[in-house]
C-alpha atoms as a PDB file:
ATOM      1  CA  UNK A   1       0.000   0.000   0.000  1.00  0.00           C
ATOM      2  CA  UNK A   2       2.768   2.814   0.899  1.00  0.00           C
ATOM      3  CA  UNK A   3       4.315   1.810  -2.205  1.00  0.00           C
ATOM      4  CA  UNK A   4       1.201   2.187  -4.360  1.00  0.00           C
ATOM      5  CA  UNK A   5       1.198   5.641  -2.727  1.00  0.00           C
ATOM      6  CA  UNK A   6       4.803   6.475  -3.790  1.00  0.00           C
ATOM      7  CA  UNK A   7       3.628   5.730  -7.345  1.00  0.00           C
ATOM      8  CA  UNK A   8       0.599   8.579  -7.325  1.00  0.00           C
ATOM      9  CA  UNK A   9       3.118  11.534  -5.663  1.00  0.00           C
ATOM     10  CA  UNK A  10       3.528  13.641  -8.605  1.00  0.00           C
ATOM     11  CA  UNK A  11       7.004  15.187  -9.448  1.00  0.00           C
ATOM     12  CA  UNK A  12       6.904  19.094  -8.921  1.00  0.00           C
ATOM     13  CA  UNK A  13       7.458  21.312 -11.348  1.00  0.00           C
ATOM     14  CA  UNK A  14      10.473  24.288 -10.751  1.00  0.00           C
ATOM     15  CA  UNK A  15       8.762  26.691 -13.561  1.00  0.00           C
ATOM     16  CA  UNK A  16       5.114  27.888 -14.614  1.00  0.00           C
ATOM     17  CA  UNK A  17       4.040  25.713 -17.470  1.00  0.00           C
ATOM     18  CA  UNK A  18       1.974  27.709 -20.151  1.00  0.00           C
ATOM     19  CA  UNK A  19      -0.347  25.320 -22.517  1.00  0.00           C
ATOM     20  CA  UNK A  20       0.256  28.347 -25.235  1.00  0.00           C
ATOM     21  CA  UNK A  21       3.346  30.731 -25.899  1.00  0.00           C
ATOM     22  CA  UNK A  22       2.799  33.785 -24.801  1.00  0.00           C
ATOM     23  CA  UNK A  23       1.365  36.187 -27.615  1.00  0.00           C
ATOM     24  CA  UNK A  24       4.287  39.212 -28.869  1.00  0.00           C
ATOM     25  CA  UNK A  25       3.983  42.563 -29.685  1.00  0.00           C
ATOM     26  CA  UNK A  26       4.720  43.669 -32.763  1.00  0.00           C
ATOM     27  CA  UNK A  27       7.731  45.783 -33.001  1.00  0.00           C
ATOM     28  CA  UNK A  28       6.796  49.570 -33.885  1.00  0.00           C
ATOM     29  CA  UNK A  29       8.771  51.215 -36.677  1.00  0.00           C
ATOM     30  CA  UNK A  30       8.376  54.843 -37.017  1.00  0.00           C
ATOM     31  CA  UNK A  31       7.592  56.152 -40.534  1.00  0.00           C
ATOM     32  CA  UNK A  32      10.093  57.606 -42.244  1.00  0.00           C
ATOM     33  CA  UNK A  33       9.395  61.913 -43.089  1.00  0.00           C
ATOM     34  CA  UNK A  34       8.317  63.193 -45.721  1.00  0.00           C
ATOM     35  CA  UNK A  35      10.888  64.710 -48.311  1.00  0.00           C
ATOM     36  CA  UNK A  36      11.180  68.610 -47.908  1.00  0.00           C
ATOM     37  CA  UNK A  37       9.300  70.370 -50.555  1.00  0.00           C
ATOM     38  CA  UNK A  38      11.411  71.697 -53.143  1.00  0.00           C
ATOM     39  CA  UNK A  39      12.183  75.494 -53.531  1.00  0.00           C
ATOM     40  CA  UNK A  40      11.205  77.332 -56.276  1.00  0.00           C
ATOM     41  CA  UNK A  41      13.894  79.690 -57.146  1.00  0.00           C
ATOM     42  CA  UNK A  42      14.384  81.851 -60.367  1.00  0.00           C
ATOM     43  CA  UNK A  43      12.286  83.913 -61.908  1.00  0.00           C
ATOM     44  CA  UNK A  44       8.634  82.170 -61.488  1.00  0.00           C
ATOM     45  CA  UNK A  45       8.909  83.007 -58.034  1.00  0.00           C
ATOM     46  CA  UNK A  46       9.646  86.497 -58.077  1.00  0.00           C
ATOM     47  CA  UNK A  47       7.184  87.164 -60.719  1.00  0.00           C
ATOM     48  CA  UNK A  48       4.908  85.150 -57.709  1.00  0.00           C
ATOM     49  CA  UNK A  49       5.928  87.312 -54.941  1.00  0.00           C
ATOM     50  CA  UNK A  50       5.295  90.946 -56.578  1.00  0.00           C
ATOM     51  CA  UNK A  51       1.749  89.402 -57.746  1.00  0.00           C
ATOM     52  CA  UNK A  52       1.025  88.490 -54.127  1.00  0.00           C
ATOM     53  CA  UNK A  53       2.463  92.533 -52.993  1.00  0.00           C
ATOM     54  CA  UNK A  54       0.264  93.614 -55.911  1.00  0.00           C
ATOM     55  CA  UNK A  55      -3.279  91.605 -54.252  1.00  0.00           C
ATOM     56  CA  UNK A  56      -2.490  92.800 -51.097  1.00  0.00           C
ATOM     57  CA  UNK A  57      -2.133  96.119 -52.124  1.00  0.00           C
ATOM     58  CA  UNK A  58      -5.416  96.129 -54.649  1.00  0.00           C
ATOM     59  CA  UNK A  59      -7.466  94.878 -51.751  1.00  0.00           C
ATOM     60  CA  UNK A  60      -6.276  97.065 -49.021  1.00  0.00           C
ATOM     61  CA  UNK A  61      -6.471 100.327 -50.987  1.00  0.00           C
ATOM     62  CA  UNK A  62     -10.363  98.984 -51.841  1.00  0.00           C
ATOM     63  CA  UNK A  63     -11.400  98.421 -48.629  1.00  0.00           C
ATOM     64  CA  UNK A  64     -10.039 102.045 -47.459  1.00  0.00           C
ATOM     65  CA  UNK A  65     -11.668 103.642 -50.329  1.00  0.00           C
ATOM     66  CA  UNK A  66     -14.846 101.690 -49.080  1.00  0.00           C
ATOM     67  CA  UNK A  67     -14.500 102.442 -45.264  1.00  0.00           C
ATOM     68  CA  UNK A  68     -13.239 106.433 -46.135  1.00  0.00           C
ATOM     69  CA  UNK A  69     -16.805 106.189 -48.093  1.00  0.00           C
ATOM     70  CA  UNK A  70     -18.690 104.837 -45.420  1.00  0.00           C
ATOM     71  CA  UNK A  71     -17.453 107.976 -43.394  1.00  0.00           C
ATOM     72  CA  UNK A  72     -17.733 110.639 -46.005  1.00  0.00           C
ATOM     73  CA  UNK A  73     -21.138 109.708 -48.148  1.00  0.00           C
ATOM     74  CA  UNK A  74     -23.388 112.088 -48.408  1.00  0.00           C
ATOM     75  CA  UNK A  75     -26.921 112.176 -47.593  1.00  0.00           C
ATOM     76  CA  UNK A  76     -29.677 112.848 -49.444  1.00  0.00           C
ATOM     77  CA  UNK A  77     -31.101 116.164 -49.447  1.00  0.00           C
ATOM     78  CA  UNK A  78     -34.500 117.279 -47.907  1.00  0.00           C
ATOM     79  CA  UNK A  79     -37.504 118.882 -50.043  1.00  0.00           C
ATOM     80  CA  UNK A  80     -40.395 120.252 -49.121  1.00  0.00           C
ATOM     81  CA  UNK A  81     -42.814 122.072 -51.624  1.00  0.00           C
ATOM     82  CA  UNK A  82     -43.520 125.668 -49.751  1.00  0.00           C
ATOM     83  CA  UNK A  83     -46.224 126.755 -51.833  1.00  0.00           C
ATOM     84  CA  UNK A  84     -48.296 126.380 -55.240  1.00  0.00           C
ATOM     85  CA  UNK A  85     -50.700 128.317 -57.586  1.00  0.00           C
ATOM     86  CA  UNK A  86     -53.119 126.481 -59.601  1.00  0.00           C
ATOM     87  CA  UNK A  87     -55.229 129.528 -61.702  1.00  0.00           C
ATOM     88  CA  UNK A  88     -56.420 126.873 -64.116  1.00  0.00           C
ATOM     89  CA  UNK A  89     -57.269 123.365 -64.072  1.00  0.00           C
ATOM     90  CA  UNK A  90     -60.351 122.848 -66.582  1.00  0.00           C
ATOM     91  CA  UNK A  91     -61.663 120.250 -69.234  1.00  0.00           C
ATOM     92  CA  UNK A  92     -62.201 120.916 -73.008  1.00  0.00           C
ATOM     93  CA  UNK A  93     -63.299 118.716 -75.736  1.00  0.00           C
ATOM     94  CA  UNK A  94     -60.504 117.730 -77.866  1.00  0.00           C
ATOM     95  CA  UNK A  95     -60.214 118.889 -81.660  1.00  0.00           C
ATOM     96  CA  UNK A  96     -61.782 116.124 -83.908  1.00  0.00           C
ATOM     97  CA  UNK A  97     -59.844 113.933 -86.092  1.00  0.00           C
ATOM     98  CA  UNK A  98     -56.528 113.675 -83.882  1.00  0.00           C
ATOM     99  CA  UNK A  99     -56.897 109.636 -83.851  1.00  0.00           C
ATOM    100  CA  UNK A 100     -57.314 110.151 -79.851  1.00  0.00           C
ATOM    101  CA  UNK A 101     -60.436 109.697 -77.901  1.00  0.00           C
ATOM    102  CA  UNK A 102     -60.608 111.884 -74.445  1.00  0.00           C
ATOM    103  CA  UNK A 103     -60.367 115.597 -73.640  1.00  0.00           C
ATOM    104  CA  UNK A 104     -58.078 118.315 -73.584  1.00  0.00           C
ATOM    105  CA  UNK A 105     -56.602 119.055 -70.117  1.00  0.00           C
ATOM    106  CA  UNK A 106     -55.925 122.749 -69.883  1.00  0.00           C
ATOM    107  CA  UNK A 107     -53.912 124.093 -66.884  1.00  0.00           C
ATOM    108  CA  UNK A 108     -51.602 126.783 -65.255  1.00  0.00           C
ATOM    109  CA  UNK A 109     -49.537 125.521 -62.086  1.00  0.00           C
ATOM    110  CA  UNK A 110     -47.256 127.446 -60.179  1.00  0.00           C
ATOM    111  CA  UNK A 111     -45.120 125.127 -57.486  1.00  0.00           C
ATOM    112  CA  UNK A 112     -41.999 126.259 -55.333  1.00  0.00           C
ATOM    113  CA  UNK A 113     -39.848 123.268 -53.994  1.00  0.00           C
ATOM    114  CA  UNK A 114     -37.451 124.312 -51.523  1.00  0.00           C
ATOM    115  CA  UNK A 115     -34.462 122.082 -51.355  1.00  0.00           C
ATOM    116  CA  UNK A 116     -31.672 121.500 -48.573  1.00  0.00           C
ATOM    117  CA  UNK A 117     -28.435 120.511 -48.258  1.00  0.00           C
ATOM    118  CA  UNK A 118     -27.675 118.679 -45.036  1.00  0.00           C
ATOM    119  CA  UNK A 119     -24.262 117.824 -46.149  1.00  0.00           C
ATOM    120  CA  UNK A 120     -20.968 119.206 -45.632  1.00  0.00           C
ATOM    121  CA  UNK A 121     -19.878 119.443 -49.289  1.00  0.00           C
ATOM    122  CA  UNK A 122     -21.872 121.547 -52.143  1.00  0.00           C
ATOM    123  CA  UNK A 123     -23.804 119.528 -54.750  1.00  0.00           C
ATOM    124  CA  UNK A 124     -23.979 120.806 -58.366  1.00  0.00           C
ATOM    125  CA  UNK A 125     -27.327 120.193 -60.233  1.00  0.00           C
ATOM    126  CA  UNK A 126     -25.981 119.387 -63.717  1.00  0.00           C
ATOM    127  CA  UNK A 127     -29.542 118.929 -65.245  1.00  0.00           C
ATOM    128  CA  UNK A 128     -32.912 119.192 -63.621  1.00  0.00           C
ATOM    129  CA  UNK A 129     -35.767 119.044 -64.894  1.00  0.00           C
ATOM    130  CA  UNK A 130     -40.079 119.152 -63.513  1.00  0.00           C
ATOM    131  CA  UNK A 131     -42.885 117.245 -64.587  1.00  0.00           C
ATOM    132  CA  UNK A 132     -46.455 116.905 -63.121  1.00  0.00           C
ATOM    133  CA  UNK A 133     -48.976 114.175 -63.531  1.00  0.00           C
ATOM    134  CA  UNK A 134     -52.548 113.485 -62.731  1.00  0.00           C
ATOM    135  CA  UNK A 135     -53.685 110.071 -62.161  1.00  0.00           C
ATOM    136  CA  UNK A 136     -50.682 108.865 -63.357  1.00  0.00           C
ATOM    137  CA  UNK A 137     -50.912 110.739 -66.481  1.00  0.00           C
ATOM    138  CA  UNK A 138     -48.088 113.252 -67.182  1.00  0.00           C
ATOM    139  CA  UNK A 139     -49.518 116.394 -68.244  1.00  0.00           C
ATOM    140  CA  UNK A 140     -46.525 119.183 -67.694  1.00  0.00           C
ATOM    141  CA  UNK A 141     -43.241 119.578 -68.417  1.00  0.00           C
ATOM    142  CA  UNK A 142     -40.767 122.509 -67.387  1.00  0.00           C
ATOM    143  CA  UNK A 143     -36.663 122.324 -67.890  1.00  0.00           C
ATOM    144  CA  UNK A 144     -35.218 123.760 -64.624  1.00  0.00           C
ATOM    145  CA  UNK A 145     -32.216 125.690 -65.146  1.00  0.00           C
ATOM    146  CA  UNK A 146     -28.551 124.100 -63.944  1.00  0.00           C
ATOM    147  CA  UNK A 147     -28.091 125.280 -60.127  1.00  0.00           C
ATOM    148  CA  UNK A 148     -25.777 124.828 -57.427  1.00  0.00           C
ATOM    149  CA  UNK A 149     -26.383 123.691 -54.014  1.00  0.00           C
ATOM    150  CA  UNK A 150     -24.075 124.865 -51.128  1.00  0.00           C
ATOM    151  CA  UNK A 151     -23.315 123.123 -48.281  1.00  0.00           C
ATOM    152  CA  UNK A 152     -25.433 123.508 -45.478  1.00  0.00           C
ATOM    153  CA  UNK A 153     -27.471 125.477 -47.464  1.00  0.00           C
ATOM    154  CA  UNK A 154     -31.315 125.789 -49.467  1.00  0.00           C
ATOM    155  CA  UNK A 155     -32.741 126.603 -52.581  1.00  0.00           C
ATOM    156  CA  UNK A 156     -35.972 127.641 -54.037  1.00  0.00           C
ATOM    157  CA  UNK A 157     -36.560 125.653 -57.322  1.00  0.00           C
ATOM    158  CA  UNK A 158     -39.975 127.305 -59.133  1.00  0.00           C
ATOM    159  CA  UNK A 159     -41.905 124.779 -61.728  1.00  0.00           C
ATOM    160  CA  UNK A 160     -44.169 126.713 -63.928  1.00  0.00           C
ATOM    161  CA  UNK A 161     -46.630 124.207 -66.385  1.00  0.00           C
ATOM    162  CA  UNK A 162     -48.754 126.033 -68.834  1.00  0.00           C
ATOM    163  CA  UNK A 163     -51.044 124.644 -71.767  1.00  0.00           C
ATOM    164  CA  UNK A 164     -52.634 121.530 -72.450  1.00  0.00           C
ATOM    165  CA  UNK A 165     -52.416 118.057 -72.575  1.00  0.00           C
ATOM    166  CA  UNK A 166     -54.802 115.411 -74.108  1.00  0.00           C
ATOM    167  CA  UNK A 167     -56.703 113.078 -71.351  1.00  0.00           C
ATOM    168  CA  UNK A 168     -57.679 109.634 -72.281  1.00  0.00           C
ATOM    169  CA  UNK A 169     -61.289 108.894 -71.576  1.00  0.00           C
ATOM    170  CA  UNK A 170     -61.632 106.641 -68.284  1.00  0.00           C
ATOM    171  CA  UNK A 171     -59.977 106.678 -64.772  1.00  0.00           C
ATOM    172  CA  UNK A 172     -58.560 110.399 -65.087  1.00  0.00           C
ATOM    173  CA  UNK A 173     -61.876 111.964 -66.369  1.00  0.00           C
ATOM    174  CA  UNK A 174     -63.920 109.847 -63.226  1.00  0.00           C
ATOM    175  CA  UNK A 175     -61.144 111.105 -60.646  1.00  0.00           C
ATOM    176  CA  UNK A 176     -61.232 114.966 -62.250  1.00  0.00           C
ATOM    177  CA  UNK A 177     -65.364 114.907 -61.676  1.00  0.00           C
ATOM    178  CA  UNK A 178     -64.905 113.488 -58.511  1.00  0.00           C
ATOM    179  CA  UNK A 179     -62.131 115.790 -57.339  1.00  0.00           C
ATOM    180  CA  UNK A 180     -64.043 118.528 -58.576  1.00  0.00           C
ATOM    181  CA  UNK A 181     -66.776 117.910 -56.642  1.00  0.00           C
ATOM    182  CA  UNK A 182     -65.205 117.840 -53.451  1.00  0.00           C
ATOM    183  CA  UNK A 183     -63.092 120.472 -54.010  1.00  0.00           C
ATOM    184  CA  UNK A 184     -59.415 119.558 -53.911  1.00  0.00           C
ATOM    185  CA  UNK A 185     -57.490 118.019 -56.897  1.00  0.00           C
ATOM    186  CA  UNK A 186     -54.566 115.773 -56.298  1.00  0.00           C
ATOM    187  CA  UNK A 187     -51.438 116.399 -58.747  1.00  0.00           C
ATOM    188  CA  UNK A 188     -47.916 115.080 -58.529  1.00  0.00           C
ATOM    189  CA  UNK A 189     -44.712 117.247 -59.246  1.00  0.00           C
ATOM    190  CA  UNK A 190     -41.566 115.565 -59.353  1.00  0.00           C
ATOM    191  CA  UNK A 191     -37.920 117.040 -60.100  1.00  0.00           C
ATOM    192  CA  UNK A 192     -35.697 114.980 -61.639  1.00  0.00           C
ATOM    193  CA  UNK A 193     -32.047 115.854 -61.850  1.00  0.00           C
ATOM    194  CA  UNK A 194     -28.215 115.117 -62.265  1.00  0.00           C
ATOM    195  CA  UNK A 195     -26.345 115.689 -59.428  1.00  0.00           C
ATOM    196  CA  UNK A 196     -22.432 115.449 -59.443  1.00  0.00           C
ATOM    197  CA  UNK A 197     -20.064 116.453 -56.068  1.00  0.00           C
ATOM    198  CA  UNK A 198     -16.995 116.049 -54.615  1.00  0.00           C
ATOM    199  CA  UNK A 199     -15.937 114.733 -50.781  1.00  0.00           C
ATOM    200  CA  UNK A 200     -12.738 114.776 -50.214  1.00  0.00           C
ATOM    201  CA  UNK A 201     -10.397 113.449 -53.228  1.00  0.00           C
ATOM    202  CA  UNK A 202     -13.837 111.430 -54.147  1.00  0.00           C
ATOM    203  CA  UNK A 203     -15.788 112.837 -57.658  1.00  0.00           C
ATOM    204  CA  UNK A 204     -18.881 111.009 -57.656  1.00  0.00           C
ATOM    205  CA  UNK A 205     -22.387 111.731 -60.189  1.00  0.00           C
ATOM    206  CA  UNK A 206     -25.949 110.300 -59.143  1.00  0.00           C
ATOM    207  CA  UNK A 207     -29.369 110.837 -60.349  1.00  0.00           C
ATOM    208  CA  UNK A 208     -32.299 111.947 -58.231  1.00  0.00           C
ATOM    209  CA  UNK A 209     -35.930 112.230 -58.135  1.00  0.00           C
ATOM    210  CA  UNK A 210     -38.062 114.245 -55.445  1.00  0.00           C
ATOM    211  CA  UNK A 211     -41.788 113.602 -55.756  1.00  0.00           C
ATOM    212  CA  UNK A 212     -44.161 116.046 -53.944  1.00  0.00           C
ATOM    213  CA  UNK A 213     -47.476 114.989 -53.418  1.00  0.00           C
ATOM    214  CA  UNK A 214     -49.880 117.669 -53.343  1.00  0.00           C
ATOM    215  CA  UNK A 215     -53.413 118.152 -52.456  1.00  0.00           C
ATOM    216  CA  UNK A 216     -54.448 121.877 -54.592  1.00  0.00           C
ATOM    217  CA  UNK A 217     -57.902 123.823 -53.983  1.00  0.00           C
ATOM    218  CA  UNK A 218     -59.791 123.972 -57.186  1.00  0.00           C
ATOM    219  CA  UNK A 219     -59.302 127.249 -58.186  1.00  0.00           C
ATOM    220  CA  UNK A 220     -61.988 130.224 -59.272  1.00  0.00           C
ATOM    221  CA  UNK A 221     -61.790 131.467 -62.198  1.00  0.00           C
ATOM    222  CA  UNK A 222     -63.652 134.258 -61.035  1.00  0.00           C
ATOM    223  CA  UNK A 223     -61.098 135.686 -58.548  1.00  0.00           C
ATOM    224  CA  UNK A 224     -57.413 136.161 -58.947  1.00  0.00           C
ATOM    225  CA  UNK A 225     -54.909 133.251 -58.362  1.00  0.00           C
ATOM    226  CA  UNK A 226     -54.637 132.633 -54.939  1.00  0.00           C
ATOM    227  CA  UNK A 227     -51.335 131.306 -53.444  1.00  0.00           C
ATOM    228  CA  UNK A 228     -51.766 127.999 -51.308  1.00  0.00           C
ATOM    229  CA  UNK A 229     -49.080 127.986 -48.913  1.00  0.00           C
ATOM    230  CA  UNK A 230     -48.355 124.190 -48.587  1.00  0.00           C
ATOM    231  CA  UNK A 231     -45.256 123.142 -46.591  1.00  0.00           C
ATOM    232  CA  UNK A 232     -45.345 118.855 -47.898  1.00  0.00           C
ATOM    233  CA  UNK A 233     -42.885 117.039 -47.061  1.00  0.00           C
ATOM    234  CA  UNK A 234     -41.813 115.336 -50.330  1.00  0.00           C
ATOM    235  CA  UNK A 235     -39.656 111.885 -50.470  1.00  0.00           C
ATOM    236  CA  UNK A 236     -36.324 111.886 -52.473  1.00  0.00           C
ATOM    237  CA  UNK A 237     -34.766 109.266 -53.930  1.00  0.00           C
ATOM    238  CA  UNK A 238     -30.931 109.950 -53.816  1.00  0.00           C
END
């Protein structure tokens, strides 16, 4: 029996025993660098170089032009029509055999437009000239001599229309009976004009248009022209 037991005693082992090899890590191999770019020498890269000072140069002159005009534009001027004289405003029939149906639109209108410089520079009005309208139809047209504007100054511009103008049969002749009636017409002027000033070492040209709306008395024919002093605002477009 003590022998049988000497037979099971197992012989000890003097190291771990692994049933697999133990796994390895790859070595790491860092990649190589890259080549250095090569340098462009010569010529092409000079011509490159004063191109790039010639960008830079373009672009920051243009944005100090634009920021010097963001600081120096002008504003547009104010207008406001002071006063008007309508001695005539008064349908006729139209000579037969013109081609045209409608009426002839017979009228004298006065209108002073005072104008105002708010800016610190003077404004030269190249070429102005007036037109009214009723109902959308243009009826008068006056050439406005050249003028100049000073700064911070004003201006009386007179508009004188005189004669007559053919009126197409239909919304005009409905809104001239129904004016009439209540005793008030309603008439556009509007001044249109080339403007052309200098700020600073800036020459610049625009056009503009100042409409006055007005509301006019109908006038008697009776009596002598009577003056309506006014004061509208009128909107510019500058």
């Amino acid at each position: 029996m003590a022998g049988y037991e000497k037979q099971q005693q197992q012989p000890q082992m003097s190291a771990p025993y692994y049933a697999y090899p133990a796994p390895q890590q790859p070595a790491y191999y860092a990649p190589p660098p890259p080549p250095p770019a090569p340098r462009r020498s010569g010529p092409s890269c000079f011509l490159c170089f004063i191109f790039k000072i010639i960008a830079i140069a373009i672009i920051a002159l243009g944005a100090l032009t634009i920021v010097l005009w963001l600081i120096l534009r002008p504003r547009a001027v104010r207008a406001t029509a002071v006063s008007a004289t309508l001695s005539r405003f008064d349908l006729a029939d139209a000579p037969s055999g013109g081609g045209r149906d409608g009426q002839l639109l017979q009228y004298n209108l006065t209108v002073d437009i005072r104008v105002r410089n708010p800016n610190r520079h003077g404004i030269h009005y190249d070429y102005a000239e007036a037109q009214a309208s009723y109902d959308g139809e243009r009826f008068g047209y006056d050439p406005v001599d050249p003028f100049y504007l000073e700064r911070k100054g004003e201006r009386t511009v007179t508009a004188a229309f005189g004669g007559s103008s053919l009126v197409d049969d239909g919304g005009a002749l409905r809104s001239y009976r129904r004016e009439k009636s209540d005793g008030f017409y309603s008439v556009k002027v509007r001044l249109y004009a080339d403007l052309s000033f200098k700020v600073r070492v800036f020459n610049a040209r625009r056009k503009s248009k100042i409409t006055c709306a007005l509301r006019l008395p109908v006038p008697n024919t009776s009596a002598t022209p009577v003056t309506t002093q006014l004061g509208t605002r009128c909107s510019v477009d500058f």
